[in-house]
C-alpha atoms as a PDB file:
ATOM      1  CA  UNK A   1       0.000   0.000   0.000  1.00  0.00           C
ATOM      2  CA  UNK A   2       1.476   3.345  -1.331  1.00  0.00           C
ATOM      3  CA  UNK A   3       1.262   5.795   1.799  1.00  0.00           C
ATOM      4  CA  UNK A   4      -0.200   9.144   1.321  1.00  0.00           C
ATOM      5  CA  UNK A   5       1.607  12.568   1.587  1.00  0.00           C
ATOM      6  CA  UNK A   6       0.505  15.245   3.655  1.00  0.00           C
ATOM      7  CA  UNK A   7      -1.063  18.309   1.726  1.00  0.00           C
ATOM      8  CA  UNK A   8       2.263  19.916   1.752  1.00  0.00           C
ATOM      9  CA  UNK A   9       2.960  18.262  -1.450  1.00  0.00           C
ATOM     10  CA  UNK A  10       1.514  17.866  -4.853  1.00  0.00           C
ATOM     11  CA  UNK A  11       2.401  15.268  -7.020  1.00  0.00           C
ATOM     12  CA  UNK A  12       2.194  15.364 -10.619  1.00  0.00           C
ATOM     13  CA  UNK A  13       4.432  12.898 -11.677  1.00  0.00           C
ATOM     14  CA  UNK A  14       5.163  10.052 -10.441  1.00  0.00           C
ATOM     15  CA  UNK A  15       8.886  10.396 -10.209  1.00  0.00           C
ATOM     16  CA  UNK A  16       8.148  13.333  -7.526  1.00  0.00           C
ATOM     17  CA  UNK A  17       7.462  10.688  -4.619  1.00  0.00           C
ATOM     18  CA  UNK A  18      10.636   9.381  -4.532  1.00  0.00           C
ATOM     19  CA  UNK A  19      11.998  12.918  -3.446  1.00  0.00           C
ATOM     20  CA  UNK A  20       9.253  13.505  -0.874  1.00  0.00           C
ATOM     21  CA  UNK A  21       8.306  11.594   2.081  1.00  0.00           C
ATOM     22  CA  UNK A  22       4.929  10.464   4.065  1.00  0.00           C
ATOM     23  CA  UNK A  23       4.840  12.366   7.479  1.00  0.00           C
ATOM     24  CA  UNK A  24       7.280  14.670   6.678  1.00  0.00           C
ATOM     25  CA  UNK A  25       5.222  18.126   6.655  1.00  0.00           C
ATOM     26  CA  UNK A  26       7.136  22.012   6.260  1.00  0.00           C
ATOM     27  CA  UNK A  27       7.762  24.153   9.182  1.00  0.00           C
ATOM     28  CA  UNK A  28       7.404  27.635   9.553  1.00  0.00           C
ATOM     29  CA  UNK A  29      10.860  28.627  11.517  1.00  0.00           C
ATOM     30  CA  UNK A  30      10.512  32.444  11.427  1.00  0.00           C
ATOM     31  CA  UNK A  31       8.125  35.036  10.891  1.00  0.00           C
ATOM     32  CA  UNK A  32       8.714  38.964  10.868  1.00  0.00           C
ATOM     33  CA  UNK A  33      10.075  39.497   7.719  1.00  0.00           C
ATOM     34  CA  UNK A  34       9.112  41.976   4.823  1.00  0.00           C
ATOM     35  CA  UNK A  35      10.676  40.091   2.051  1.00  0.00           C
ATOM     36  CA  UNK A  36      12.903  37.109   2.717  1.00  0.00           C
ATOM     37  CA  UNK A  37      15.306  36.169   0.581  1.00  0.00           C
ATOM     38  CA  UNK A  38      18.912  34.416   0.006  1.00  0.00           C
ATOM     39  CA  UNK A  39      19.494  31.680   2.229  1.00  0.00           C
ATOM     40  CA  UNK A  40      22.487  30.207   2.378  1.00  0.00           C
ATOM     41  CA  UNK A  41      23.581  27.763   4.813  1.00  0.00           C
ATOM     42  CA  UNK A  42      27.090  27.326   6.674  1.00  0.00           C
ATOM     43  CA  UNK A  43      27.988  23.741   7.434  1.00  0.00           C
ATOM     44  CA  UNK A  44      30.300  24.202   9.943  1.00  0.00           C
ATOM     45  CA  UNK A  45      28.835  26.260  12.272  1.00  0.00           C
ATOM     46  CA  UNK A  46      25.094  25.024  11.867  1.00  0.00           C
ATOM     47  CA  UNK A  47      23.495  27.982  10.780  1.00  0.00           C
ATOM     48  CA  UNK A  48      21.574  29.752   7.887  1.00  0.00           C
ATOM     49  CA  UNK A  49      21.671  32.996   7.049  1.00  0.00           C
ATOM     50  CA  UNK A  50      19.205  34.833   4.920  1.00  0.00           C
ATOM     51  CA  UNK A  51      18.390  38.197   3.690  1.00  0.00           C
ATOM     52  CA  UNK A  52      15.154  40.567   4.789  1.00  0.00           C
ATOM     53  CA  UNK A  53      15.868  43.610   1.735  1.00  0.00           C
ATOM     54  CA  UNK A  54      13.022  45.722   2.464  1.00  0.00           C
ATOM     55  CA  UNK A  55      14.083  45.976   6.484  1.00  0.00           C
ATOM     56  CA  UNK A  56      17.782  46.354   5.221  1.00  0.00           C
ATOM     57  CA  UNK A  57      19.089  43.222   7.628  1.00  0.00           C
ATOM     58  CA  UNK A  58      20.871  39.817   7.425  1.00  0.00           C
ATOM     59  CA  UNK A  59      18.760  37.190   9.514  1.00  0.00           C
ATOM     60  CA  UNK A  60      20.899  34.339  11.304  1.00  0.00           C
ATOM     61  CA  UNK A  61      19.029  30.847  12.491  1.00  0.00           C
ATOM     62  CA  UNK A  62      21.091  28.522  14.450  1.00  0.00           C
ATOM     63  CA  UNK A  63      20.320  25.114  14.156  1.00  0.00           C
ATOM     64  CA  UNK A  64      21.307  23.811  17.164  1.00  0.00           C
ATOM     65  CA  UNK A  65      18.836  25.927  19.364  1.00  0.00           C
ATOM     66  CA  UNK A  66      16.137  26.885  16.539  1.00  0.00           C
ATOM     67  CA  UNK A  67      17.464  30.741  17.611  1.00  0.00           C
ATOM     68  CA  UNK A  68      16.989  33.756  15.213  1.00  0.00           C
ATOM     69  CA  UNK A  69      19.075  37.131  15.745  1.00  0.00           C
ATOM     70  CA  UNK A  70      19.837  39.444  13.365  1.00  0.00           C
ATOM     71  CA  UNK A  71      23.319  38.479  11.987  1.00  0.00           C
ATOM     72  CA  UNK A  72      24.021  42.017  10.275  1.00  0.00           C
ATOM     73  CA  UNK A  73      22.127  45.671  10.291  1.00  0.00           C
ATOM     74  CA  UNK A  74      22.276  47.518   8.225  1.00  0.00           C
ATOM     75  CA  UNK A  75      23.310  45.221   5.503  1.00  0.00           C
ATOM     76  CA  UNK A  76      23.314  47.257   2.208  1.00  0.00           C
ATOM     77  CA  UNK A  77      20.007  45.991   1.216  1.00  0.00           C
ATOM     78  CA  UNK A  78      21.733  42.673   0.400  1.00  0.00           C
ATOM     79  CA  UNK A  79      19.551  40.045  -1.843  1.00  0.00           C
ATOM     80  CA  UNK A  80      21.148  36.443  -2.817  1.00  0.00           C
ATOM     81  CA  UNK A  81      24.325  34.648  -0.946  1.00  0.00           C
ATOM     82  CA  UNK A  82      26.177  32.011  -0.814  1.00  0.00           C
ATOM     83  CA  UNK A  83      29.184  30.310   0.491  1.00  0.00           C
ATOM     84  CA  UNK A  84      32.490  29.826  -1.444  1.00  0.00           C
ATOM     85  CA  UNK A  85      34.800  27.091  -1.385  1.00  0.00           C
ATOM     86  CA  UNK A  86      36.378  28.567   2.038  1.00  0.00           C
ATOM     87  CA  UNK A  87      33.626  28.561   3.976  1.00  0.00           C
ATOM     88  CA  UNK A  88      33.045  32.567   3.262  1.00  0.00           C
ATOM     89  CA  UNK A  89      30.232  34.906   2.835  1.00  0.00           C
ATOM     90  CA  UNK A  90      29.504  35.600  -0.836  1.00  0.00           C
ATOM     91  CA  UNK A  91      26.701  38.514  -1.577  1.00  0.00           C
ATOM     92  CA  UNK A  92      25.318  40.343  -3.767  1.00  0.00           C
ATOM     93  CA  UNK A  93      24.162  43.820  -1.801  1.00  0.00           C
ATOM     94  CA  UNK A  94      21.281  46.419  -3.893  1.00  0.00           C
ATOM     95  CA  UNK A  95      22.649  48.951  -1.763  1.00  0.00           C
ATOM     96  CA  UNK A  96      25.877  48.408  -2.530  1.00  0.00           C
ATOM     97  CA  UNK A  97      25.362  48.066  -6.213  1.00  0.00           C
ATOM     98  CA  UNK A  98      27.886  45.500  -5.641  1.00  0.00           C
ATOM     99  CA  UNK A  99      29.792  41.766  -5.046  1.00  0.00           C
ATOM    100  CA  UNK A 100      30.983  41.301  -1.909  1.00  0.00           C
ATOM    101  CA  UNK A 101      32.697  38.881   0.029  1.00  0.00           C
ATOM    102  CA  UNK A 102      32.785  38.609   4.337  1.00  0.00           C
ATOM    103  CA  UNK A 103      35.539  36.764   5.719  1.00  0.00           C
ATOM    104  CA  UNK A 104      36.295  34.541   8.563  1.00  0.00           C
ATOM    105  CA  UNK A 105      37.528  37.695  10.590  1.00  0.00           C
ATOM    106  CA  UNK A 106      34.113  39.370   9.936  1.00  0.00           C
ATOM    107  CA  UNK A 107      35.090  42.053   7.300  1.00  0.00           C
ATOM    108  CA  UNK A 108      33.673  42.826   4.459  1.00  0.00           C
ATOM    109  CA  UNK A 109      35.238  43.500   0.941  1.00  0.00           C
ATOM    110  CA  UNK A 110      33.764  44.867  -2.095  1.00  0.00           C
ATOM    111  CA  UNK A 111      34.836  42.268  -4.988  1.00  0.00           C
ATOM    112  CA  UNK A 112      33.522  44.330  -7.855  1.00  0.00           C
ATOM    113  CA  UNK A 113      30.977  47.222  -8.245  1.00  0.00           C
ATOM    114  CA  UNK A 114      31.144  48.285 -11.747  1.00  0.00           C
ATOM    115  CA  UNK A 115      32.022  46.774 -15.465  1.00  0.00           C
ATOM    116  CA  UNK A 116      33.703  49.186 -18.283  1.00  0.00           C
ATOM    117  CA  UNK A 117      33.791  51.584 -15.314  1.00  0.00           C
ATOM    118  CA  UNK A 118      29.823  51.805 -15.366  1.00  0.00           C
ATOM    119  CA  UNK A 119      28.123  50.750 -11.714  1.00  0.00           C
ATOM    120  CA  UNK A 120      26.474  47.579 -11.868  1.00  0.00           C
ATOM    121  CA  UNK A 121      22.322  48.082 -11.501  1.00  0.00           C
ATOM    122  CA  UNK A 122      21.622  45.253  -8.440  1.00  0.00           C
ATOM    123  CA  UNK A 123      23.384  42.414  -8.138  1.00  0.00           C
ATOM    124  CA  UNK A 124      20.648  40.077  -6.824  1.00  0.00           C
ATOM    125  CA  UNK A 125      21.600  36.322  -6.652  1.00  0.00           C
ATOM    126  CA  UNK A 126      25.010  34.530  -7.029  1.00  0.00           C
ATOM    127  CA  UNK A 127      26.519  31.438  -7.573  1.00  0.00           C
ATOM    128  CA  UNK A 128      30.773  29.778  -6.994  1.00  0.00           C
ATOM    129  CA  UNK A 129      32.146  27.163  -9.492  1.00  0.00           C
ATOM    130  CA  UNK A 130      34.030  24.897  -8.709  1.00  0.00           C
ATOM    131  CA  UNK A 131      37.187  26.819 -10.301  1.00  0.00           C
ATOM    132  CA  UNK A 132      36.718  29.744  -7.847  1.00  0.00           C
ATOM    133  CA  UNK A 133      34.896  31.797 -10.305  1.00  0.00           C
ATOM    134  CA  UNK A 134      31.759  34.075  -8.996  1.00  0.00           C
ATOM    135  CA  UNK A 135      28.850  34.133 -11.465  1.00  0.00           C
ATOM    136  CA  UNK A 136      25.847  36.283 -10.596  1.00  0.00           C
ATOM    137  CA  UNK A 137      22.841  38.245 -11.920  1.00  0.00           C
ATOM    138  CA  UNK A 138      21.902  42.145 -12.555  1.00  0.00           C
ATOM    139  CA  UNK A 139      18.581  43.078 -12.943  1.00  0.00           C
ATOM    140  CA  UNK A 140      17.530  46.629 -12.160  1.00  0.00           C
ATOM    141  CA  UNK A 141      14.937  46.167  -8.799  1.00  0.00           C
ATOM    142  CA  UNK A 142      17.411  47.414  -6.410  1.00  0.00           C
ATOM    143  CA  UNK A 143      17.449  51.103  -8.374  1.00  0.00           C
ATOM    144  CA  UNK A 144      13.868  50.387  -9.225  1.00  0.00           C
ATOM    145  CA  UNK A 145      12.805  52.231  -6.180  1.00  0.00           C
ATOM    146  CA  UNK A 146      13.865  53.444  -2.378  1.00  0.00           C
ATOM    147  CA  UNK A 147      11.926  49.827  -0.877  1.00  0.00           C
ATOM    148  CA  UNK A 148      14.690  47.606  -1.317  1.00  0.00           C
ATOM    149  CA  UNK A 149      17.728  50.041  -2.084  1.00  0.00           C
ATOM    150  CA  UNK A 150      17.857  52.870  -3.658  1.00  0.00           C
ATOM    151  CA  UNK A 151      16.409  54.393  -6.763  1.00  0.00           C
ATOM    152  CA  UNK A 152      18.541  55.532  -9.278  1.00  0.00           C
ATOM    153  CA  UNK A 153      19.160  55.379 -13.034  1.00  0.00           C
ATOM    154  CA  UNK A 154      21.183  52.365 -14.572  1.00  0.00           C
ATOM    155  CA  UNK A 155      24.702  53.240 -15.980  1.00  0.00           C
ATOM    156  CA  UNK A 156      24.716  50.222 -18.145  1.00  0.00           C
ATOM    157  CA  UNK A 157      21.351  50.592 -19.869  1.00  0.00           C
ATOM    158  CA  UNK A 158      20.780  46.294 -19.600  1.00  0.00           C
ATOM    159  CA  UNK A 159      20.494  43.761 -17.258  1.00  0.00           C
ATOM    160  CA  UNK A 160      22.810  40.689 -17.380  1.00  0.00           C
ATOM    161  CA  UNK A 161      24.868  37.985 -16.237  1.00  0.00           C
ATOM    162  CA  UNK A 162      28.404  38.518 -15.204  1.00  0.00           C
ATOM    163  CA  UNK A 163      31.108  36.062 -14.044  1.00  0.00           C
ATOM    164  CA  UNK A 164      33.722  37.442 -11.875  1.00  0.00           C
ATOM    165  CA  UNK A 165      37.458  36.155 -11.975  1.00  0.00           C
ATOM    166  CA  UNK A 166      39.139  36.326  -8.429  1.00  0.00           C
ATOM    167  CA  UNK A 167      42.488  35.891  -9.440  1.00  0.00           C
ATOM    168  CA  UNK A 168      42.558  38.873 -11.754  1.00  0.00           C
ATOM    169  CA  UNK A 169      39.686  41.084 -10.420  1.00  0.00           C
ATOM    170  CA  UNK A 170      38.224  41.103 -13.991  1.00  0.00           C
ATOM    171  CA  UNK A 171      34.158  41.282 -14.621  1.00  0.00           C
ATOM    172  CA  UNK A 172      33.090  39.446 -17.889  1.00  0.00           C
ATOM    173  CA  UNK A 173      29.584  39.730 -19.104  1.00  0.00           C
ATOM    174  CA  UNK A 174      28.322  35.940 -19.906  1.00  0.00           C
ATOM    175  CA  UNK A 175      24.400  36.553 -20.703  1.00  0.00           C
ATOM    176  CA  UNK A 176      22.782  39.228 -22.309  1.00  0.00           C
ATOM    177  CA  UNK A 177      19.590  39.348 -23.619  1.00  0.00           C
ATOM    178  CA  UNK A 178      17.164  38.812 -20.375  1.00  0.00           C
ATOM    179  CA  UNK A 179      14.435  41.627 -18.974  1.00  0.00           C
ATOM    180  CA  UNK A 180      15.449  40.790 -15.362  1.00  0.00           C
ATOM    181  CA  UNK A 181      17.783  37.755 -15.258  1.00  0.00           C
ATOM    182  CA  UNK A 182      17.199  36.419 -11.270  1.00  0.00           C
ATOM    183  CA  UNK A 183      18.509  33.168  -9.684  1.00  0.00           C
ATOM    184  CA  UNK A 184      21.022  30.789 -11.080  1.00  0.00           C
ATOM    185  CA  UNK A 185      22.416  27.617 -10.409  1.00  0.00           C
ATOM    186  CA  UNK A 186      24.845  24.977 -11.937  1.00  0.00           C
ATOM    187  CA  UNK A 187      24.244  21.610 -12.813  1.00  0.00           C
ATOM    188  CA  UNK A 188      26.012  18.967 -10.125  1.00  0.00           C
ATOM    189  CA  UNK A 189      28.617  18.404 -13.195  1.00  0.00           C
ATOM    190  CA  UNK A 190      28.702  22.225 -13.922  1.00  0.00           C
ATOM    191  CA  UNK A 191      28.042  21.574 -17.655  1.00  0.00           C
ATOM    192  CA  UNK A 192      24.864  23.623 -17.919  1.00  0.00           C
ATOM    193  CA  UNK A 193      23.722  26.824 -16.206  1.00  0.00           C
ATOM    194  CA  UNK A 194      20.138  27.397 -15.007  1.00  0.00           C
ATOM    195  CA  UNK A 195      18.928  31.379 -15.263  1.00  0.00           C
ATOM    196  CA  UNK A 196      15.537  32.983 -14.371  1.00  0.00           C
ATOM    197  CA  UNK A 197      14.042  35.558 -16.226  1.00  0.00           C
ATOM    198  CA  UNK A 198      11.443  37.250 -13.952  1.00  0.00           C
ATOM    199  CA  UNK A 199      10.608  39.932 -16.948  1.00  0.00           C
ATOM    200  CA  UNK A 200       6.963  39.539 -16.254  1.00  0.00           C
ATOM    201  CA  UNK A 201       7.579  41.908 -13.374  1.00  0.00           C
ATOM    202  CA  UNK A 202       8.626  44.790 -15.626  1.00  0.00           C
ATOM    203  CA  UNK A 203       6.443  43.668 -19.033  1.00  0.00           C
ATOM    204  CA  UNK A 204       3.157  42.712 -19.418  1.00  0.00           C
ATOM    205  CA  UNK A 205       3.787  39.949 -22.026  1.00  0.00           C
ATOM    206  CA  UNK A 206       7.540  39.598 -19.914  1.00  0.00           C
ATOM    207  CA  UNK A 207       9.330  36.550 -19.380  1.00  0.00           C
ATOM    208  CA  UNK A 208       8.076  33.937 -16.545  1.00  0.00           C
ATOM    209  CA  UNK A 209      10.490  31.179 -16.940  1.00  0.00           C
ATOM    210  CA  UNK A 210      14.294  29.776 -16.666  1.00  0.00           C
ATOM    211  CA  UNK A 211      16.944  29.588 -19.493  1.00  0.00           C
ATOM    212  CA  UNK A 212      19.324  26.554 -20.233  1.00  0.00           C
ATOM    213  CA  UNK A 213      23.303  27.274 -21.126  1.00  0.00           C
ATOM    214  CA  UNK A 214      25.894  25.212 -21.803  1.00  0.00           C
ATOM    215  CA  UNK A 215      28.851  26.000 -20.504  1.00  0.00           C
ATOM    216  CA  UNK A 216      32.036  26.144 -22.788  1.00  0.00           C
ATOM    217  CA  UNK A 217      35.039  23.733 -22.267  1.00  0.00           C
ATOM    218  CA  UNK A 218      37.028  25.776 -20.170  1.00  0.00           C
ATOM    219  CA  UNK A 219      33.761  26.739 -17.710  1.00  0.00           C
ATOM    220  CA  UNK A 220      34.411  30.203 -18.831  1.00  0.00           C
ATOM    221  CA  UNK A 221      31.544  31.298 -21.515  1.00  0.00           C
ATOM    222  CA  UNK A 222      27.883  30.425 -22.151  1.00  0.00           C
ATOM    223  CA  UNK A 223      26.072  29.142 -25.168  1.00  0.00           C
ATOM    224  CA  UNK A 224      22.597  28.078 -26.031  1.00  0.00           C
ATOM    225  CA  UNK A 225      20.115  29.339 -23.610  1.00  0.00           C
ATOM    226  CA  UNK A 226      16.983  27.876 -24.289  1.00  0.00           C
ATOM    227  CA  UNK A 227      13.800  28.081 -22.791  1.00  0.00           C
ATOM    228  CA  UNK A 228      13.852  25.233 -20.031  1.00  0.00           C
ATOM    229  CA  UNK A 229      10.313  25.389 -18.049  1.00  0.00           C
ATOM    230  CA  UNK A 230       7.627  28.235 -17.696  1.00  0.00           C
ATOM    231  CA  UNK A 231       6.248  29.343 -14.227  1.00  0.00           C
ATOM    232  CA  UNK A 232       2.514  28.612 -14.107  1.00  0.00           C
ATOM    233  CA  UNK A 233       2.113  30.145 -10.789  1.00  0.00           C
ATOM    234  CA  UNK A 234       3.700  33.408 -10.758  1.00  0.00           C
ATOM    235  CA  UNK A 235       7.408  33.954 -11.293  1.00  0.00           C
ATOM    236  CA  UNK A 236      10.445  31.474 -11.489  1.00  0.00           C
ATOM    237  CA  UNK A 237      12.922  33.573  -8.636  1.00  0.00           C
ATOM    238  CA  UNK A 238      15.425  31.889  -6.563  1.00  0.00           C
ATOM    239  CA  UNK A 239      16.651  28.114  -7.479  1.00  0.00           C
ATOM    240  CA  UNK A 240      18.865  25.463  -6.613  1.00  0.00           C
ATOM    241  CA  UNK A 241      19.794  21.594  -8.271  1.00  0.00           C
ATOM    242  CA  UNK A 242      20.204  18.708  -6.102  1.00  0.00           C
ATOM    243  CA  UNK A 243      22.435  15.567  -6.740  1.00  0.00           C
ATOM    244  CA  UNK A 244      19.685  14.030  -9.533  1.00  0.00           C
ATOM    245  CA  UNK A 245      20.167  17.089 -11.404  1.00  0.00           C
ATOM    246  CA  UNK A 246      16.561  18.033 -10.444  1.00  0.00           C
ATOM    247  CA  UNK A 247      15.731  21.777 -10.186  1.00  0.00           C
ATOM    248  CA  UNK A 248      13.709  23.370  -7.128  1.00  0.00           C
ATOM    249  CA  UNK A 249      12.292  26.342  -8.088  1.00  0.00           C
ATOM    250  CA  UNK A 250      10.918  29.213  -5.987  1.00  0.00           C
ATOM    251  CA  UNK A 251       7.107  30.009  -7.262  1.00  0.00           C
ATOM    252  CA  UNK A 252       4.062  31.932  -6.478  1.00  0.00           C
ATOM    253  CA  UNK A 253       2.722  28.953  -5.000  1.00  0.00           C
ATOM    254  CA  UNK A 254       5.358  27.071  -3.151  1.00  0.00           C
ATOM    255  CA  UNK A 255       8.279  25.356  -4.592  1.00  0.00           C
ATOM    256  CA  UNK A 256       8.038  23.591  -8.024  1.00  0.00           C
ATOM    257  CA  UNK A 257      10.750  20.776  -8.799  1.00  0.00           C
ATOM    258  CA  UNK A 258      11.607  20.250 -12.732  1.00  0.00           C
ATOM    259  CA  UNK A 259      13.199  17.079 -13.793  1.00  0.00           C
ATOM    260  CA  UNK A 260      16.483  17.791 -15.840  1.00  0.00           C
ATOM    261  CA  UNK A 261      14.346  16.810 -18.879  1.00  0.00           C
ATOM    262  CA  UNK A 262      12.195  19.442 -17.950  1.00  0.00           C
ATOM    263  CA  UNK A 263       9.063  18.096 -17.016  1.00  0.00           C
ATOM    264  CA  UNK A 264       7.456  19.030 -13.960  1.00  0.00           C
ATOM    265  CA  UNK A 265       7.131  16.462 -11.308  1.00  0.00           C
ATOM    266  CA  UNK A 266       5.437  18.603  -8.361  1.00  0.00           C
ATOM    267  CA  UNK A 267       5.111  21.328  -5.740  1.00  0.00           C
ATOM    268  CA  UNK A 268       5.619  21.905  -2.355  1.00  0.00           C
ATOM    269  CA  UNK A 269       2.746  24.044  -1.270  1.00  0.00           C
ATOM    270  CA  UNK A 270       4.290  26.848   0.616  1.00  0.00           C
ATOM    271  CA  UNK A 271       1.348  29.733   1.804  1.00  0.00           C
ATOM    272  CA  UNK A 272       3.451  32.547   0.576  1.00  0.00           C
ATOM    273  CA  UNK A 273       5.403  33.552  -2.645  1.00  0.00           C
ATOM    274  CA  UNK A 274       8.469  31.933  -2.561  1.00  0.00           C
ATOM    275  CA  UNK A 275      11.705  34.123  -3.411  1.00  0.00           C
ATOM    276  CA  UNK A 276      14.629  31.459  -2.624  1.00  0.00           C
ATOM    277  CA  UNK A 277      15.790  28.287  -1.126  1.00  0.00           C
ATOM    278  CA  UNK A 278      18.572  26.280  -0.634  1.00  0.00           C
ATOM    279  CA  UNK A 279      19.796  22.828   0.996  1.00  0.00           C
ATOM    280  CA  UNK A 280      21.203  22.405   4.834  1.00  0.00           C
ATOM    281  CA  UNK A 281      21.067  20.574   7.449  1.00  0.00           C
ATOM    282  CA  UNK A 282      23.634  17.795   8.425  1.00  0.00           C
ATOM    283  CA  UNK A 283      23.218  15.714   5.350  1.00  0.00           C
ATOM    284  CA  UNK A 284      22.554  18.530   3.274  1.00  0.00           C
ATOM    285  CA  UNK A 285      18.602  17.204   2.737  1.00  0.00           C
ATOM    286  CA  UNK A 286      17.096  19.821   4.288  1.00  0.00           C
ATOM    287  CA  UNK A 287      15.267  22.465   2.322  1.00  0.00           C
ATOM    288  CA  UNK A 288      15.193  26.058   4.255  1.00  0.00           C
ATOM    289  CA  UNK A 289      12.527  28.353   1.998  1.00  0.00           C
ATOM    290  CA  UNK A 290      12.871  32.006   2.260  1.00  0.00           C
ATOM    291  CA  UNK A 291       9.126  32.752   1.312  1.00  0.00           C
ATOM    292  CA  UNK A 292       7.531  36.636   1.590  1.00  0.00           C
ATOM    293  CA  UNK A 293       7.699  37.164   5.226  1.00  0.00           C
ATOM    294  CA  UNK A 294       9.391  33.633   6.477  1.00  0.00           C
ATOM    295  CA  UNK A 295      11.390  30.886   6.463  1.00  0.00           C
ATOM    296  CA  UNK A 296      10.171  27.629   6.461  1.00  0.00           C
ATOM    297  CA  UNK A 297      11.930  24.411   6.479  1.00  0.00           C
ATOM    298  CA  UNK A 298      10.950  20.861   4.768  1.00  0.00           C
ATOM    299  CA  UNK A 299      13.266  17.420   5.052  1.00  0.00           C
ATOM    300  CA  UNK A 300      13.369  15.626   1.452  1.00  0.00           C
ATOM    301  CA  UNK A 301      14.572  12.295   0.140  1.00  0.00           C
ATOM    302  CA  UNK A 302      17.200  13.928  -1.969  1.00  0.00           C
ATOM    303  CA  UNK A 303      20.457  16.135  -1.301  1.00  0.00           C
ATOM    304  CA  UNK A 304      22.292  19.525  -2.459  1.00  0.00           C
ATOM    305  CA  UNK A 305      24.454  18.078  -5.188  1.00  0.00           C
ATOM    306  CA  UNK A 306      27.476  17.866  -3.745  1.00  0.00           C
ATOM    307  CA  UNK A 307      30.582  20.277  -4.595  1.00  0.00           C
ATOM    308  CA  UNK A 308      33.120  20.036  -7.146  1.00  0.00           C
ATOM    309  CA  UNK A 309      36.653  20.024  -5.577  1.00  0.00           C
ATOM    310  CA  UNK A 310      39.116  22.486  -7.624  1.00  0.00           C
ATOM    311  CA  UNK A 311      42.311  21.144  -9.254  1.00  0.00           C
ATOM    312  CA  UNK A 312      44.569  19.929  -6.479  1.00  0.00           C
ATOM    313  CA  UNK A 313      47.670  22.642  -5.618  1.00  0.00           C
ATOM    314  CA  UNK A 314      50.901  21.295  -7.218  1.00  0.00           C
ATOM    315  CA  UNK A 315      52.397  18.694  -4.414  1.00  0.00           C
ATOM    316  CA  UNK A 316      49.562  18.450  -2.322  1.00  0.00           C
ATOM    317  CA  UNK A 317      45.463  16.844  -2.393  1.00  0.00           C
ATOM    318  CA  UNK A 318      42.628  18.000  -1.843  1.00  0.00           C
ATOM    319  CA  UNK A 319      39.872  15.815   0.275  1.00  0.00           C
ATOM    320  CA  UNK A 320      36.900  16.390   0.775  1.00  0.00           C
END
């Protein structure tokens, strides 16, 4: 006898129930936010951190005590985050206009605020391959207006996709083409990058969906960029892919997860409009879901896909 699934989830193909579980329902973890946003999760310490743009703050929860505090105020309207290779702080700040980074010792340094010497519109969400390269989006909604940074006019006249080189400080441009390109996520093998287009926020007829790239051989350009799936409950935002090269995407409804052939397999009813998510926990099967004005929390039969290790230093390994 197949068990039934709490509410919480939606099935609509078959292959979703092996990534859900019976008696497994979402938590609500916080509440008290004005628009949540860009979770990202530090393993070693046990504790998410995730963005609130609107109230201009960094949230922290701690896992082992279910605490909230407030891990940074102001915070330069940050949006998306994540964690690099080294354990730090990776963000992309509306306020700012910029990429940042915050180190172990707490500080914070700009990584790059401009391209061809024109300021960047709003960085909003950011991903780290493997090779140490930063790639993240641009759209305009942190100069849209004073809610969730400040409003101002763009110096580049487009919104795109940029990858950022650490080693030499330089900004390439690796996407054009989008209304507002959003969240973005490799595949585990980092041969094809996921983007959002959340358009439909600026255009009526706008774009409501995520984009498909190949990446070139040496990880460095993009080419393709087909359509890949279309929202049909509000916008595509936030995403991540877990170690089936499944994508779980943030909706106006909940979470929607897209097999890698694109077909949809189900939802995760969520009460609010999702903006992001991303995996934590000890075994990294724990969804946290940044959604309007919380942060819930679901447990799932899959896993982050787990990270590539860079090339090995000459006379030494790397384990992981």
């Amino acid at each position: 006898m197949v068990i039934a699934l709490n509410q919480d989830f939606e099935v609509i193909d078959p292959r979703f129930r092996r990534l859900v579980m019976p008696n497994v329902h979402v938590e609500k973890l916080y509440n008290g936010c004005r628009w949540a946003e860009g979770p990202a999760w530090f393993a070693g310490g046990r504790y998410l951190v995730w963005s609130d743009i609107p109230n201009d703050r960094m949230m922290r929860w701690d896992e082992t005590d279910a605490s909230v505090s407030v891990f940074r105020q102001p915070a330069m309207n940050a949006n998306g985050h994540t964690v690099d290779a080294e354990g730090r702080l990776v963000s992309c700040e509306h306020g700012g206009r910029c990429l940042s980074r915050t180190g172990h010792d707490g500080r914070r340094v700009v990584l790059a605020d401009r391209v061809d010497g024109k300021r960047f519109n709003s960085p909003n969400d950011v991903v780290v391959k493997s090779d140490g390269s930063i790639w993240f989006t641009d759209p305009s909604y942190g100069i849209d207006s004073d809610y969730e940074g400040d409003a101002a006019a763009s110096e580049i006249g487009a919104c795109r996709v940029y990858r950022f080189d650490p080693a030499s400080g330089a900004v390439s441009v690796v996407a054009d083409g989008f209304v507002q390109p959003n969240g973005l996520a490799f595949s585990p093998d980092e041969s094809l990058l996921y983007i959002v287009d959340t358009g439909a926020t600026h255009r009526e007829d706008g774009p409501h969906h995520v984009r498909r790239f190949m990446l070139s051989p040496d990880g460095s350009t993009l080419s393709g960029g087909e359509v890949f799936a279309t929202c049909d409950a509000g916008l595509y935002d936030g995403l991540r892919v877990d170690c089936h090269g499944n994508l779980w995407l943030s909706a106006g409804d909940g979470v929607h997860c897209h097999a890698s052939d694109g077909t949809l397999l189900g939802k995760i009813r969520i009460a609010e409009t999702v903006a992001n998510l991303c995996f934590g926990g000890a075994k990294l099967n724990r969804m946290f879901i940044c959604a309007t004005t919380s942060l819930y929390a679901v447990y799932l039969n899959t896993a982050a896909a787990p990270a590539l290790l860079p090339p090995a230093p000459k006379g030494g390994r790397l384990t992981s």
